[in-house]
Protein backbone atom coordinates (compact mmCIF):
# COMPACT_ATOMS: atom_id res chain seq x y z
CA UNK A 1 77.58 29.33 -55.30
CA UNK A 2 74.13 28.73 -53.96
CA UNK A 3 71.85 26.72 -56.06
CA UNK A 4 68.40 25.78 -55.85
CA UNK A 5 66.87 22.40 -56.90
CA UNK A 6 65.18 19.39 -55.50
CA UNK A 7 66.55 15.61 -54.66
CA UNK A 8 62.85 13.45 -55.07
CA UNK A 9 59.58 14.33 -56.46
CA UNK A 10 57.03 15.70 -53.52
CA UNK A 11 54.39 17.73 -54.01
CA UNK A 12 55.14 21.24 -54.90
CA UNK A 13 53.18 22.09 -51.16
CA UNK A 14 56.28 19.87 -48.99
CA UNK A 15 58.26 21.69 -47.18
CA UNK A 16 61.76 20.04 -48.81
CA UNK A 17 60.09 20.21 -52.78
CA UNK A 18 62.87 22.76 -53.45
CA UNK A 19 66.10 22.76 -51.23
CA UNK A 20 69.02 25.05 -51.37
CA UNK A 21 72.46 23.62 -52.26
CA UNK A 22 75.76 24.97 -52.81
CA UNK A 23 78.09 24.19 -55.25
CA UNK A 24 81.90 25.32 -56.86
CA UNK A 25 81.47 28.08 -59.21
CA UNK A 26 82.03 26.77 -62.62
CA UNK A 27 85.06 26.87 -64.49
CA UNK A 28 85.10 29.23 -67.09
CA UNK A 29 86.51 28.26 -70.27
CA UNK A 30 87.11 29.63 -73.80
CA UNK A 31 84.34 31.06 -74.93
CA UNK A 32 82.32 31.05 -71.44
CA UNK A 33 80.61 33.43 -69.83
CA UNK A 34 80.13 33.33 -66.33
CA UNK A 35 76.82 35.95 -65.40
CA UNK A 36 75.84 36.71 -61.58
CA UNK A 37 72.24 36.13 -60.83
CA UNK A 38 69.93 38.38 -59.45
CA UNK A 39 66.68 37.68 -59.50
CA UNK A 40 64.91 34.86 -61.47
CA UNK A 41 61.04 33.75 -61.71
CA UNK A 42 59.11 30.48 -61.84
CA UNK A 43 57.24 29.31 -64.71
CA UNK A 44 53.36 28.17 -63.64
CA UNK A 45 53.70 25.62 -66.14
CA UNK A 46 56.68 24.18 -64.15
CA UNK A 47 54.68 24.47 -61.39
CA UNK A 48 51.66 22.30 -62.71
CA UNK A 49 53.92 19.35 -63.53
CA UNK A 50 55.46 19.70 -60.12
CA UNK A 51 52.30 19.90 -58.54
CA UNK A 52 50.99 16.74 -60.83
CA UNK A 53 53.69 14.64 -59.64
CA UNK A 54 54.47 13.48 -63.44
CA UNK A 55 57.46 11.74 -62.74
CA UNK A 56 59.10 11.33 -65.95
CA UNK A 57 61.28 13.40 -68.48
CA UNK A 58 60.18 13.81 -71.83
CA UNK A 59 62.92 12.91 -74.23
CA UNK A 60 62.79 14.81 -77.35
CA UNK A 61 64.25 13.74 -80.51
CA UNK A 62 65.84 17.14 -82.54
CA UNK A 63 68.94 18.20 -84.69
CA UNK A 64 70.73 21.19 -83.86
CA UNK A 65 70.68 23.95 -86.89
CA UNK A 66 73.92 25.95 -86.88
């Protein structure tokens, strides 16, 4: 399946900020549900932290609520 992601942080204007990849489709299992694709948009807020080269992932501290 074709996949779309990036390797290293460069600025969201570099040519290679977002490469294509491909991949095995997933195995589905139990409960899974494997959905085709068709069109999908960017957030701008993504966008801004690409484009501010913030490096790091925030880790978030939660509980799961069933």
């Amino acid at each position: 399946m074709k996949t779309i992601g990036f390797t290293e942080h460069l600025p969201i204007q570099a040519k290679d900020s977002l490469i294509e990849f491909s991949q095995p489709l997933p195995e589905v299992k139990g409960h899974d549900l494997l959905v085709k694709i068709s069109a999908t948009s960017v957030n701008p807020v993504d966008v801004g932290v690409r484009r501010s080269g913030y490096r790091k992932l925030a880790k978030l501290d939660g509980t799961l609520l069933e």
